[in-house]
Each structure stands twice: as structure tokens, then as C-alpha cells.
N, C-alpha and C. Protein backbone atom coordinates (compact mmCIF):
# COMPACT_ATOMS: atom_id res chain seq x y z
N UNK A 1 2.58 -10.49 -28.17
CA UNK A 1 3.03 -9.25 -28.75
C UNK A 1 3.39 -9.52 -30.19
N UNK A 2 2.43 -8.61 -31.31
CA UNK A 2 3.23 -9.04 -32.67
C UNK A 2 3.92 -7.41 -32.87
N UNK A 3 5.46 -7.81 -33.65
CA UNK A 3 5.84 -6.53 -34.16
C UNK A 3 5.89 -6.99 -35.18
N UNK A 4 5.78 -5.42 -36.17
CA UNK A 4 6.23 -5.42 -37.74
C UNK A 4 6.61 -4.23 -38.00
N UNK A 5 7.54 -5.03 -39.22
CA UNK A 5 8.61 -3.47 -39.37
C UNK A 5 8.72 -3.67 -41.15
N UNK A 6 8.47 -2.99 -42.13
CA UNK A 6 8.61 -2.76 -43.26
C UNK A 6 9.26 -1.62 -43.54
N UNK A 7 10.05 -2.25 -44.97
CA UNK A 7 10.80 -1.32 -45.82
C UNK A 7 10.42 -1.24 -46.84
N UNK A 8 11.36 -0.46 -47.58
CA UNK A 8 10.69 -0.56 -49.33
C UNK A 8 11.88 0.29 -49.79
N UNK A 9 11.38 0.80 -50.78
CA UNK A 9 12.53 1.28 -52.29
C UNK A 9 13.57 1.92 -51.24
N UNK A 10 14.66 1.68 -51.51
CA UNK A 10 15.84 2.45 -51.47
C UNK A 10 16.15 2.70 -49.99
N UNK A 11 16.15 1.32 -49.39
CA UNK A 11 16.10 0.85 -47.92
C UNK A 11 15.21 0.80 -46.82
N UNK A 12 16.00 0.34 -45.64
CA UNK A 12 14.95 0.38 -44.73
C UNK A 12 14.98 -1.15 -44.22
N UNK A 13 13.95 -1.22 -43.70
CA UNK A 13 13.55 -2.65 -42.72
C UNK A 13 12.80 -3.64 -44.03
N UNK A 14 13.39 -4.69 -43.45
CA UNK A 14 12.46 -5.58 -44.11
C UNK A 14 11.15 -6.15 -43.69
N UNK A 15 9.63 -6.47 -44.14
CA UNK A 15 8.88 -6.76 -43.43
C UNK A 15 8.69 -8.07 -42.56
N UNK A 16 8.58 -7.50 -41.55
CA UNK A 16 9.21 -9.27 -40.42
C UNK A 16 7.83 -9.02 -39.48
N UNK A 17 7.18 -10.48 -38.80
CA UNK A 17 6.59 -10.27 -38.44
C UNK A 17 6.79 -11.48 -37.38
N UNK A 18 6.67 -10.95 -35.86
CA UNK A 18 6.73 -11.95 -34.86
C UNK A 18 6.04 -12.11 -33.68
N UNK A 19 5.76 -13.13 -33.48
CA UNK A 19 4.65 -13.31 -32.22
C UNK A 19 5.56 -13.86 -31.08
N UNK A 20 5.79 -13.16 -30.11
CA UNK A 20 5.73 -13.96 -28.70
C UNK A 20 5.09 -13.58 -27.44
N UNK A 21 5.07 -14.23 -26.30
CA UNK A 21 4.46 -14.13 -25.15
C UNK A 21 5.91 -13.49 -23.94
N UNK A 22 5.25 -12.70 -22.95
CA UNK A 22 6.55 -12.42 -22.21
C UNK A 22 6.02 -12.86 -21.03
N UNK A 23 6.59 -13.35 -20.35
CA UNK A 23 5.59 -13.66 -18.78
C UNK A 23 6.75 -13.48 -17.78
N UNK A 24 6.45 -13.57 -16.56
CA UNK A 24 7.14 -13.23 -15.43
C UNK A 24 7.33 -11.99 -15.22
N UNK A 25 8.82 -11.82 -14.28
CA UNK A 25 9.11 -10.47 -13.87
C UNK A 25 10.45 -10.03 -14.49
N UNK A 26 10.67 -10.85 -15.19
CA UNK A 26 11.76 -10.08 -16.12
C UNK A 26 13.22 -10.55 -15.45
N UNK A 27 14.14 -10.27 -15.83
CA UNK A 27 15.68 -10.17 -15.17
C UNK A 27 16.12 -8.66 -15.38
N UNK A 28 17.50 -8.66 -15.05
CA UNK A 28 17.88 -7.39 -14.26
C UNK A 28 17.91 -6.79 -15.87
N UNK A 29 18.45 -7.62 -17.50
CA UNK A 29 18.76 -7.53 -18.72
C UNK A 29 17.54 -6.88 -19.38
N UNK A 30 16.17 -7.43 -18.99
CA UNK A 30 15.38 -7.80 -20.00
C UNK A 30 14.47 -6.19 -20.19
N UNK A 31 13.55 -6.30 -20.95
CA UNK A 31 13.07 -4.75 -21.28
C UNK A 31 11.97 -4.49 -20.15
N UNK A 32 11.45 -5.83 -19.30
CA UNK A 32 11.28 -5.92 -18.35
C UNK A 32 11.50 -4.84 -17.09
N UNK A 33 12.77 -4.86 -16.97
CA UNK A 33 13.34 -3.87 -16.14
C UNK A 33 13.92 -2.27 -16.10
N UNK A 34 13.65 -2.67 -17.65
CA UNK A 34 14.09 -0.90 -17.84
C UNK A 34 13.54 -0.05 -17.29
N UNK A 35 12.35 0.08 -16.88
CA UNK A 35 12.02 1.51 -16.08
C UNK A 35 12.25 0.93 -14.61
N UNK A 36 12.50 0.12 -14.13
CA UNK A 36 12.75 0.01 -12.84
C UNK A 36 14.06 0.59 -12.00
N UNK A 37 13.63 1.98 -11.19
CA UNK A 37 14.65 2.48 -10.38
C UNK A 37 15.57 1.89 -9.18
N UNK A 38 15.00 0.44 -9.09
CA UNK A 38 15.84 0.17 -7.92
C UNK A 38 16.92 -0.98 -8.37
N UNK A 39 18.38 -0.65 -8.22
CA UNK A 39 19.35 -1.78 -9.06
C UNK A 39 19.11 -3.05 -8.62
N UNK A 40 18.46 -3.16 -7.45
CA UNK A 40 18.32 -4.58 -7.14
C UNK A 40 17.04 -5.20 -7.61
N UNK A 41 16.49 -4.59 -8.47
CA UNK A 41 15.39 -5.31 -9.36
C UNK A 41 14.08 -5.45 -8.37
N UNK A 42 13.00 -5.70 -8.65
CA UNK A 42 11.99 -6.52 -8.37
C UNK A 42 12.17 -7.66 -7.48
N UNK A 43 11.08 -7.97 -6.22
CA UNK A 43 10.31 -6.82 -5.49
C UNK A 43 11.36 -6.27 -4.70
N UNK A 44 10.83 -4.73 -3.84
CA UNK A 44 11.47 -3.64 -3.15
C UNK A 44 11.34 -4.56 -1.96
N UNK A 45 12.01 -4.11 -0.90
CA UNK A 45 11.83 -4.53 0.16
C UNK A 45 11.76 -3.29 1.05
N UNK A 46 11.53 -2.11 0.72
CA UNK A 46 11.30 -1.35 1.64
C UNK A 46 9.98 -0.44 0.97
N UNK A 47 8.91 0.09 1.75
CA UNK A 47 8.24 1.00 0.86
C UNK A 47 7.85 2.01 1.54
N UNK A 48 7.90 3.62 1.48
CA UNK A 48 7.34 4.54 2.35
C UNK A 48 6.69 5.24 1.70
N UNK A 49 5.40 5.54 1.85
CA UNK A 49 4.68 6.78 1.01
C UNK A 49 5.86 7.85 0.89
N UNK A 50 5.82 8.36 -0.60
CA UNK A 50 6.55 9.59 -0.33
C UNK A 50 6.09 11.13 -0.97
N UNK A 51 6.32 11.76 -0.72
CA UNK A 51 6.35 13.27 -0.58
C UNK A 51 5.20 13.73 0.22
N UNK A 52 5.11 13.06 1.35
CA UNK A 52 4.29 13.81 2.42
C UNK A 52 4.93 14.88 3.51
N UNK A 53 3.87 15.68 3.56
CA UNK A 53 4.63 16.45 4.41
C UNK A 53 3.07 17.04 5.31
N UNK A 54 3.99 17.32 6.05
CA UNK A 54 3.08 17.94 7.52
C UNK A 54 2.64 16.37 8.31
N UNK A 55 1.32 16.67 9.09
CA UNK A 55 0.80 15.58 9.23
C UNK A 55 0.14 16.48 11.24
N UNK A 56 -0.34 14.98 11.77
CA UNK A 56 -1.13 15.74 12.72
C UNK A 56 -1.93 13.64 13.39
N UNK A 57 -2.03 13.84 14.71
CA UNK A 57 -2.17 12.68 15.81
C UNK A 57 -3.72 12.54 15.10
N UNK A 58 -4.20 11.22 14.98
CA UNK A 58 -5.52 11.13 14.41
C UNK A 58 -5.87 9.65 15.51
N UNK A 59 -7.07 10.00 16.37
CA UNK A 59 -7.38 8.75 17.09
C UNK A 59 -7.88 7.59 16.33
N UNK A 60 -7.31 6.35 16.75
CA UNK A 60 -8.39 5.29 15.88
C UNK A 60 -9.50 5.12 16.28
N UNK A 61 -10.56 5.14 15.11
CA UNK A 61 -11.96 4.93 15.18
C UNK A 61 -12.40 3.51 16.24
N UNK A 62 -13.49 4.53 16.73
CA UNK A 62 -13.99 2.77 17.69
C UNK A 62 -14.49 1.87 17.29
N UNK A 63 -14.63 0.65 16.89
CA UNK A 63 -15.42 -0.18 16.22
C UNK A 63 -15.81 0.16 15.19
N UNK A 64 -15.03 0.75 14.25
CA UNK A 64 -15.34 1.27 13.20
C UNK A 64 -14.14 0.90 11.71
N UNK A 65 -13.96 1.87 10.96
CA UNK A 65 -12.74 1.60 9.85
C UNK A 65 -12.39 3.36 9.54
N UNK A 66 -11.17 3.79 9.87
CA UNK A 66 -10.53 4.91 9.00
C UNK A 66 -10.11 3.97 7.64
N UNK A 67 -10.81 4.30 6.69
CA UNK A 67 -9.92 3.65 5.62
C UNK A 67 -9.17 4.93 4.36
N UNK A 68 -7.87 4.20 3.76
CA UNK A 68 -7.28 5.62 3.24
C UNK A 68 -7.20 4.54 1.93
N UNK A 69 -7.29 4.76 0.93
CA UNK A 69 -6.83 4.07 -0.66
C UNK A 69 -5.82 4.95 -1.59
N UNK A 70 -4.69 4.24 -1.39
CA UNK A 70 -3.53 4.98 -2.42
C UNK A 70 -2.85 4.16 -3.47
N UNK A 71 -2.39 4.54 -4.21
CA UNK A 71 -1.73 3.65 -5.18
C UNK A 71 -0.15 3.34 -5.23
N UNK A 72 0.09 2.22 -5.19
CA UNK A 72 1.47 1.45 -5.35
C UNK A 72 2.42 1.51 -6.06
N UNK A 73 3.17 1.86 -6.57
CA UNK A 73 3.79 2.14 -7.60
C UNK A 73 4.77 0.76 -7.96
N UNK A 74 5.50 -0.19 -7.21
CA UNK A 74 6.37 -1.14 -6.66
C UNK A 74 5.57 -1.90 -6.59
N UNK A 75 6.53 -3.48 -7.03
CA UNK A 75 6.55 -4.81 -6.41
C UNK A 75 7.21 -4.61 -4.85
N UNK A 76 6.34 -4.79 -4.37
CA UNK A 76 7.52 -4.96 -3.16
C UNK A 76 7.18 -5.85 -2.33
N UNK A 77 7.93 -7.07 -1.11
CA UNK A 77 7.72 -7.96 -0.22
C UNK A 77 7.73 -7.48 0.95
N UNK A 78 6.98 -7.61 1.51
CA UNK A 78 7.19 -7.57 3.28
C UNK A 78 6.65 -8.21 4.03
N UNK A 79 6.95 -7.99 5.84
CA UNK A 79 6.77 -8.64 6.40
C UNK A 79 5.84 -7.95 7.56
N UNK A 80 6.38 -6.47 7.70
CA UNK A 80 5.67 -5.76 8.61
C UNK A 80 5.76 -4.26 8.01
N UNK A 81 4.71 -3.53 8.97
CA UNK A 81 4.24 -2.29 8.77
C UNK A 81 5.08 -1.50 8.91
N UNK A 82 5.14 -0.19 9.28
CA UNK A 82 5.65 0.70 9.87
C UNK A 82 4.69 1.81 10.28
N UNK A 83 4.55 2.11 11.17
CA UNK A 83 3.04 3.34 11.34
C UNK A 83 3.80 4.22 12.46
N UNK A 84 3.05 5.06 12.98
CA UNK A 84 3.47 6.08 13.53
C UNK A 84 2.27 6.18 14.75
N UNK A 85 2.84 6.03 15.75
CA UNK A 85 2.09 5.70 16.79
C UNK A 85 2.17 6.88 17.97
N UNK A 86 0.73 7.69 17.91
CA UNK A 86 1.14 9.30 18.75
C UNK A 86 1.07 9.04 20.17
N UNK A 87 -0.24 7.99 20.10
CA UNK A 87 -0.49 8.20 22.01
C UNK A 87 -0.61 6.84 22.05
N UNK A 88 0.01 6.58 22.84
CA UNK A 88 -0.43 4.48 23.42
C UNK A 88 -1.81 4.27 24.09
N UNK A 89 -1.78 3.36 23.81
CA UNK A 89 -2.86 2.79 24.68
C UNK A 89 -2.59 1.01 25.05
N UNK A 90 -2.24 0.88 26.43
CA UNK A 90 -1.62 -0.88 26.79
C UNK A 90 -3.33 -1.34 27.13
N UNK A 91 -4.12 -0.83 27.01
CA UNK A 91 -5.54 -1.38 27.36
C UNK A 91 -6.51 -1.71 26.76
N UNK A 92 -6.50 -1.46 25.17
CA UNK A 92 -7.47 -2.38 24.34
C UNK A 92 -6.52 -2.44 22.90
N UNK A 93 -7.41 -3.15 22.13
CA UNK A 93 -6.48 -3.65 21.14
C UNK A 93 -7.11 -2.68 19.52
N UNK A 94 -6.15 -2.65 19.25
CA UNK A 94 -5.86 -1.85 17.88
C UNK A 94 -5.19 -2.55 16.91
N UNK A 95 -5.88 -2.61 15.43
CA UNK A 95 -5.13 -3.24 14.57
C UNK A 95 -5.61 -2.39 13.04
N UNK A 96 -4.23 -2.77 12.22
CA UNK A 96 -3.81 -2.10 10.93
C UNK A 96 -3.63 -3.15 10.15
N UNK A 97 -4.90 -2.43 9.06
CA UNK A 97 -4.62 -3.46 8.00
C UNK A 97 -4.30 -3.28 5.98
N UNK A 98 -3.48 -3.74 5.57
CA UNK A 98 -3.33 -3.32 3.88
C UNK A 98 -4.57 -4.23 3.04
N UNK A 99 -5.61 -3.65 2.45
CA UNK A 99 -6.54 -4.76 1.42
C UNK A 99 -6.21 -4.37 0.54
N UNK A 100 -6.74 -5.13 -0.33
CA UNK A 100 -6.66 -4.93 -2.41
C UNK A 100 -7.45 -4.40 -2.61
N UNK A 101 -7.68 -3.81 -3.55
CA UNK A 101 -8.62 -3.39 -4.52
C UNK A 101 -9.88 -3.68 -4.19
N UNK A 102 -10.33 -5.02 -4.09
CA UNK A 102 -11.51 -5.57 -4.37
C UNK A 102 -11.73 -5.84 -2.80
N UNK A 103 -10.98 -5.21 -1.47
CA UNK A 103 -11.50 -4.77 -0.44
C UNK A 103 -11.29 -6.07 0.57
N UNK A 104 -10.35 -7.00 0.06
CA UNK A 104 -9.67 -8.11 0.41
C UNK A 104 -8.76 -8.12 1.19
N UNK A 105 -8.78 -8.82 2.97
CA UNK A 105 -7.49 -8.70 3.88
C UNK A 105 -6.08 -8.98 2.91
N UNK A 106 -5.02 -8.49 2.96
CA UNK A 106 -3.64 -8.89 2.82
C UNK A 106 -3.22 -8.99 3.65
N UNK A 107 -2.96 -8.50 4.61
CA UNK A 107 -1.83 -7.85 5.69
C UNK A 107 -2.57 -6.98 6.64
N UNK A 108 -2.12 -8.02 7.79
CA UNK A 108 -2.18 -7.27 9.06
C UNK A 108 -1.59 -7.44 10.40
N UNK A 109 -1.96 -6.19 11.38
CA UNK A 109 -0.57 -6.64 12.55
C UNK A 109 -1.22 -7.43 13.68
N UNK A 110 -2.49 -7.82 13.43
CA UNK A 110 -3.41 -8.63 14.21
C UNK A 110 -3.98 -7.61 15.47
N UNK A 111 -5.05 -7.64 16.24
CA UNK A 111 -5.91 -6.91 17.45
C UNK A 111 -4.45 -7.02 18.16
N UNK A 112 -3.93 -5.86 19.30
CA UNK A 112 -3.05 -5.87 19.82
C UNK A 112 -3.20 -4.42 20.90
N UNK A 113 -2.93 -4.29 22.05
CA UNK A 113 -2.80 -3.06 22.69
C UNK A 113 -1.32 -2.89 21.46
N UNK A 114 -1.32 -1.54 22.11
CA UNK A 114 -0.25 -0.21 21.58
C UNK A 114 0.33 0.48 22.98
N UNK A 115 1.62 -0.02 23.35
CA UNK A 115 2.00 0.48 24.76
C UNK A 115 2.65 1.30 24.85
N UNK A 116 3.26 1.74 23.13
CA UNK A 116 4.22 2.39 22.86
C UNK A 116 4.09 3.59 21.90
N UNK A 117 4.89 4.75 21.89
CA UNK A 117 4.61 5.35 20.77
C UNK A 117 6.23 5.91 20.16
N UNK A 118 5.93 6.71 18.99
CA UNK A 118 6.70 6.79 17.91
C UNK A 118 6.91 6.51 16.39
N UNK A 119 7.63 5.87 15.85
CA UNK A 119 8.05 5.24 14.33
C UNK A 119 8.03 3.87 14.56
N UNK A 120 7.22 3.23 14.57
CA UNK A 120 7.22 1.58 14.90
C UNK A 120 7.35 0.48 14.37
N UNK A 121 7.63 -0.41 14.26
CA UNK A 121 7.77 -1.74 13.49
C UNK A 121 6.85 -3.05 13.74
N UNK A 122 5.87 -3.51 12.90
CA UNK A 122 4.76 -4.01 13.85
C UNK A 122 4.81 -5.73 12.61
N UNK A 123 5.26 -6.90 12.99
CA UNK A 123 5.27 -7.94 12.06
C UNK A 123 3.49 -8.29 11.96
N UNK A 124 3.49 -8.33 10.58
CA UNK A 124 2.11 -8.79 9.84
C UNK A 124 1.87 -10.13 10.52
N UNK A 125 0.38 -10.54 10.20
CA UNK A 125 0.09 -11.96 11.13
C UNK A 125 0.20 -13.15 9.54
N UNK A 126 0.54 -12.43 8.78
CA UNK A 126 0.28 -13.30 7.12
C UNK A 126 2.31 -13.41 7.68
N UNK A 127 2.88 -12.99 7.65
CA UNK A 127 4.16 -12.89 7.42
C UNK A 127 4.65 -12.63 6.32
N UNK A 128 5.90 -13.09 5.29
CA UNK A 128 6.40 -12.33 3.89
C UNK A 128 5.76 -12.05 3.04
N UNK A 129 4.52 -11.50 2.56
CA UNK A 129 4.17 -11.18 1.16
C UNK A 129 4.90 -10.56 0.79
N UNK A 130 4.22 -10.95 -0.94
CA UNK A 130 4.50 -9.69 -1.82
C UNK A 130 3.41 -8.94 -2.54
N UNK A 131 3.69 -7.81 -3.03
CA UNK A 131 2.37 -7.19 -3.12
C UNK A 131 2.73 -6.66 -5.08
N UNK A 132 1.86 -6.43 -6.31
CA UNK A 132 2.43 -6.04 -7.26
C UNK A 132 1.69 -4.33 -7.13
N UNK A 133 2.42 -3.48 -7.99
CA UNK A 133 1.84 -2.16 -8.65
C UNK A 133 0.47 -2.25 -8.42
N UNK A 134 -0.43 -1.52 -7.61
CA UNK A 134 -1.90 -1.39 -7.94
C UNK A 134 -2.61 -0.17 -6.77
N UNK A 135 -3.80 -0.44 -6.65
CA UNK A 135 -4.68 0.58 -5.60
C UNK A 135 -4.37 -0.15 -4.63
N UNK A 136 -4.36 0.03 -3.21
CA UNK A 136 -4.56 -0.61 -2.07
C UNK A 136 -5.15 0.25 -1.01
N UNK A 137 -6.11 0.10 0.16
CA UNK A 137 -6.86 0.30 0.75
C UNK A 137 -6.06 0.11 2.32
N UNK A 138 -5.58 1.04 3.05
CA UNK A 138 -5.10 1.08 4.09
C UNK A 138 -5.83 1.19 5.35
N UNK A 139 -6.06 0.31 6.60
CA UNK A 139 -7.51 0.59 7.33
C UNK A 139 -6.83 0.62 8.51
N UNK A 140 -7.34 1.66 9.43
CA UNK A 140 -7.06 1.27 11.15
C UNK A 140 -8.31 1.43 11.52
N UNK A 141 -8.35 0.08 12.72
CA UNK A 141 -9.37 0.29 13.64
C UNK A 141 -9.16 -0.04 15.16
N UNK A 142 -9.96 0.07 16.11
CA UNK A 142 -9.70 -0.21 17.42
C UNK A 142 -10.71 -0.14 18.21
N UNK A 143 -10.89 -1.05 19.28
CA UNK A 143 -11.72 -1.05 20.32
C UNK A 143 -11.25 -0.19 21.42
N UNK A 144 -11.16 0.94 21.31
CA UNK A 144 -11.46 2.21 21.84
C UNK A 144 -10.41 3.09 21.01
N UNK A 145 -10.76 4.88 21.71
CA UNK A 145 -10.25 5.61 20.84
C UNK A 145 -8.99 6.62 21.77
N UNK A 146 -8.59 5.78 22.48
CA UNK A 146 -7.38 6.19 23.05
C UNK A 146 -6.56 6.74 22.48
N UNK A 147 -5.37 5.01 21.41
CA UNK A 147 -4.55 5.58 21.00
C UNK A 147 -4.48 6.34 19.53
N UNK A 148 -3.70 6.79 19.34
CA UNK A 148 -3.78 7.46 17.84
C UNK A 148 -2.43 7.38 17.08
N UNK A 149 -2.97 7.68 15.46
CA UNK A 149 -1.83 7.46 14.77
C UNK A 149 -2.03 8.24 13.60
N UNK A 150 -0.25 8.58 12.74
CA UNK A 150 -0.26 9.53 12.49
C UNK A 150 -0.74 9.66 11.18
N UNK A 151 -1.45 10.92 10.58
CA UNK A 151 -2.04 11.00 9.00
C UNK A 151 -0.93 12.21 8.99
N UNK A 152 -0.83 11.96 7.22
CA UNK A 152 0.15 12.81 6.41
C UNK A 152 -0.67 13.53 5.81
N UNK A 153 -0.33 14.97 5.39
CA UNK A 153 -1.35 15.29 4.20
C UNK A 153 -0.03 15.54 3.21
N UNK A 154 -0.50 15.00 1.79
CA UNK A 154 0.16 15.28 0.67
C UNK A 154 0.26 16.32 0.08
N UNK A 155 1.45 16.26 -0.65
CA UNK A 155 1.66 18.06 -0.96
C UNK A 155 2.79 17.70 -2.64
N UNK A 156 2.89 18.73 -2.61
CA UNK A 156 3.22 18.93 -4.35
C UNK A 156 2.71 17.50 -5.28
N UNK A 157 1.58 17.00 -5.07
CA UNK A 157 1.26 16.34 -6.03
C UNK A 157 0.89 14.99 -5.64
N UNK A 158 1.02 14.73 -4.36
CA UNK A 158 0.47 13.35 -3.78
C UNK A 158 -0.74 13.27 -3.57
N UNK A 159 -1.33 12.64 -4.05
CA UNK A 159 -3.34 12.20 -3.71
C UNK A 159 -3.41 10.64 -3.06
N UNK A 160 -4.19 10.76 -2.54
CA UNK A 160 -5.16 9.88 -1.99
C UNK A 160 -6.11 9.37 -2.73
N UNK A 161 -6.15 7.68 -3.06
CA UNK A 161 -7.07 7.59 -4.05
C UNK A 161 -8.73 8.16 -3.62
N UNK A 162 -8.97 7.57 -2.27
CA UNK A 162 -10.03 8.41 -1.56
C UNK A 162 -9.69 7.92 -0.11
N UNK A 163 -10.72 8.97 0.80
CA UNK A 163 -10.41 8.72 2.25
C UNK A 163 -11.30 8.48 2.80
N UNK A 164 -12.07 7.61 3.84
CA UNK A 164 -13.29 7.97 4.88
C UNK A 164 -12.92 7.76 5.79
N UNK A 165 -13.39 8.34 6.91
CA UNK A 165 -13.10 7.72 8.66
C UNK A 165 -14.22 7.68 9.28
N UNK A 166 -14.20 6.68 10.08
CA UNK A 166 -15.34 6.17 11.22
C UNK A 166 -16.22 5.60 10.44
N UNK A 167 -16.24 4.70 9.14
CA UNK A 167 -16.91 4.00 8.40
C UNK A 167 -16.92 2.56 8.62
N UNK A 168 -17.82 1.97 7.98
CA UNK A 168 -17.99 0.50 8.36
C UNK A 168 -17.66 -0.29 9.23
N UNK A 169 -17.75 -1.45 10.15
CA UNK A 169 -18.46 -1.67 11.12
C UNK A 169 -16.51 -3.00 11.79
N UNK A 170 -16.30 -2.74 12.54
CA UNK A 170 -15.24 -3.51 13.28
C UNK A 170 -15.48 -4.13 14.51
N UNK A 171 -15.09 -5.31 15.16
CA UNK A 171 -15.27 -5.82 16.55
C UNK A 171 -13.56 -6.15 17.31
N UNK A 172 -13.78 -5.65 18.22
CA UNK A 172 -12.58 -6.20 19.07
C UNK A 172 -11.24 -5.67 18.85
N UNK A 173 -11.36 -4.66 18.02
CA UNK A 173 -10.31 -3.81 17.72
C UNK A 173 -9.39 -4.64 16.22
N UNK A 174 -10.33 -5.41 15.85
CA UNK A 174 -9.38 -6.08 14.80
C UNK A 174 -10.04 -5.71 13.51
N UNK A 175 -9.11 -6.17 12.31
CA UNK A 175 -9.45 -5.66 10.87
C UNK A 175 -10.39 -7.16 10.52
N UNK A 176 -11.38 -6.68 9.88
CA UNK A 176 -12.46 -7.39 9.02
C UNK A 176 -11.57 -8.23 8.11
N UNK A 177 -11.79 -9.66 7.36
CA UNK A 177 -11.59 -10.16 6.80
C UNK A 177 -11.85 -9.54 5.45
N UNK A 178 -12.75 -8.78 5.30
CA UNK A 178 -13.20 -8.04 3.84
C UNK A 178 -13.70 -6.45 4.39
N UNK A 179 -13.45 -5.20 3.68
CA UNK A 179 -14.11 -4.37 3.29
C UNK A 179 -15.24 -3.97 1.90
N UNK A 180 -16.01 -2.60 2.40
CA UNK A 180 -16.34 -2.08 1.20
C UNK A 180 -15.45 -1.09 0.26
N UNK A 181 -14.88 -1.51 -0.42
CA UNK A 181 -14.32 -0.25 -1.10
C UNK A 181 -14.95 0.93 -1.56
N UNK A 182 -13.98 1.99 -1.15
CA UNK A 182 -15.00 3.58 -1.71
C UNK A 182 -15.13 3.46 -2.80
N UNK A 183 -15.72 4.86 -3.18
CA UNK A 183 -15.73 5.44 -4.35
C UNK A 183 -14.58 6.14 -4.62
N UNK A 184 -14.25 6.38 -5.84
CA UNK A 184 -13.10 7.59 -5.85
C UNK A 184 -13.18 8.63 -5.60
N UNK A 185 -12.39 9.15 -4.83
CA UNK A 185 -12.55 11.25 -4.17
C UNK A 185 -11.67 11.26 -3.90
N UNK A 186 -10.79 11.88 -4.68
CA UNK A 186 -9.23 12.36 -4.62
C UNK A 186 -9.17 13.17 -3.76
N UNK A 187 -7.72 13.03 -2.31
CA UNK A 187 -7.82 13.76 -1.45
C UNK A 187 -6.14 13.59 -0.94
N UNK A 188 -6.03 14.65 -0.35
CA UNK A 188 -4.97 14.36 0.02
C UNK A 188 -4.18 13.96 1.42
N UNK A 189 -5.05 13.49 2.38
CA UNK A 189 -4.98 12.73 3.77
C UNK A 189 -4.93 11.68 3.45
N UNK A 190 -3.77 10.98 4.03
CA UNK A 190 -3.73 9.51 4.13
C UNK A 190 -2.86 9.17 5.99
N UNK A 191 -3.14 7.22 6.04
CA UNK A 191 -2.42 7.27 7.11
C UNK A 191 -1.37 7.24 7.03
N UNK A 192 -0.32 7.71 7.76
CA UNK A 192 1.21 7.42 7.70
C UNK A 192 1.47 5.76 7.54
N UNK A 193 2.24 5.29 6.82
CA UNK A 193 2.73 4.29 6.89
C UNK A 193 3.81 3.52 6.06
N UNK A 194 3.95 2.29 6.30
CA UNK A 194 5.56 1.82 5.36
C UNK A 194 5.16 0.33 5.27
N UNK A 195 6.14 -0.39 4.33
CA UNK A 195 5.90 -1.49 4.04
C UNK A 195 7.21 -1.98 4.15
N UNK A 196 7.56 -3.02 4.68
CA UNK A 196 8.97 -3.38 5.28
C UNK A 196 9.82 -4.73 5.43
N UNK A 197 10.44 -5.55 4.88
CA UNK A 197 10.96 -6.36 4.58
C UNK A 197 11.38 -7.43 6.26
């Protein structure tokens, strides 16, 4: 970063000119943190999509990928999901997964029946990440289409970077090591979900 600041006749700044580098994540002091809303600084440990409203039971695709791409706003760490689980299924396995950008596993709750339903808490098979500000690519899939889980649709201003369902190709109810990432098509369905310390 160079700044410069000049003055001249009859005050003002003098011309100064300085180079430095800033790296890391800043401290709670530094200019680093000034737009950051949470007092406990960098990363969050909790994350929930927010301003969704409504929403509606969506089965997981069979051997397939619902994938939803939204954007991050937060550093944040976690350990497990949070999803919303309408109808169980204890008889084949279903799994949820967070990729990057470039359509890369992060996080997932590994192939698993679903015996249960509700607001759930499901530990990742990576355990603590952390994740920075960016796009991320949210996927459920499952070897059958029993159980289901819940999609939000966004409202006063929430988008979806884009959405598809029943796309690209899954086995055994588990998430692919890699996806294709969409294209962009702003929408406003996504899956319910949270990111959780």
C-alpha cells in the first residue's frame, strides 16, 4: 500500500510517501477490523443464512446433486452443519456437503441414514475448519429420495448465487470429492442451513 499526502502554500500536509505490506487478520485495534460486526473479532463461530423467509420440505435427489451457491460474508470456523431435516429416512444414507468456488469438497457430514427430523446438528467428517468471505456451493445428495430437507426462499433482497437440482452424478448417498460449478442465475431458493462451531 503506498499513501501520499501533499500540501502547499498556506498549509496543509506535507508530501510523505509510504510503502507497507498488511498481512493477516488484523487485531481487534487494527483498520483490519473496523467493519467487522462481531466484538469478538474474526472467525464467527456461528453462521445462519439470513433473511429467509418461508420455505417448504424438498426431497434429496437420488444419486444425483441439489446444488445451491451463495455467498459468505464472514470468516467463520466450524465444525458441523445445521440443516433442517423434514422427513427421516433410518434406511439409506444421505449426505451434505459445503465446496468452494472452484467446486472443491470442504465439509461434510459423511453418507449417513437420517432417523430423525427437525433443526439438527450434524459434525463434519473434516472436523474444525475455517472458511474466509467468498462464493460457496452447498450440495445434498442421497441414495434414495425418502428423506427431505428444508429450502428457504429469500426475500427482501437475499439471492442465490445460482441453483440446480437433480444435477450431476452421486453414488451411495455421499458427496463427490469435486463438483461442476454453475453458471451464474440469480435466484432466490437455497437449502436451509448453518455453519456451527
Amino acid at each position: 500500500m503506498r499513501v501520499h499526502g501533499r500540501g502547499g502554500a498556506g498549509g496543509g500536509l506535507s508530501s510523505v510517501t509510504t510503502d507497507a505490506t498488511l498481512t493477516g487478520a488484523g487485531t481487534g485495534a487494527s483498520p483490519l477490523k473496523v467493519a467487522n460486526p462481531f466484538p469478538g473479532g474474526w472467525p464467527v463461530s456461528i453462521w445462519i443464512d439470513r433473511n429467509n423467509s418461508g420455505g417448504t420440505a424438498h426431497s434429496f435427489p437420488t444419486n444425483t446433486l441439489d446444488i445451491y451457491g451463495m455467498q459468505i460474508d464472514e470468516q467463520v470456523q466450524f465444525s458441523q452443519l445445521y440443516i433442517e431435516i423434514d422427513a427421516l429416512d433410518a434406511g439409506h444414507n444421505y449426505d451434505v456437503g459445503l465446496y468452494n468456488f472452484a467446486g472443491t469438497l470442504l465439509a461434510n457430514i459423511g453418507a449417513q441414514p437420517l432417523p430423525a427430523t427437525g433443526n439438527l446438528f450434524f459434525n463434519t467428517v473434516q472436523g474444525l475448519i475455517t472458511i474466509n468471505p467468498a462464493i460457496y456451493w452447498l450440495v445434498f445428495t442421497g441414495a434414495a429420495s425418502t428423506a427431505q430437507y428444508g429450502i428457504s426462499f429469500g426475500q427482501r433482497g437475499t439471492l442465490s448465487y445460482a441453483t440446480a437440482l437433480a444435477t450431476q452424478a452421486s453414488a451411495g448417498g455421499a458427496c463427490p470429492a469435486t463438483i461442476t460449478p454453475l453458471a451464474k442465475s440469480y435466484t432466490t431458493t437455497k437449502g436451509f442451513f448453518g455453519l456451527v462451531a
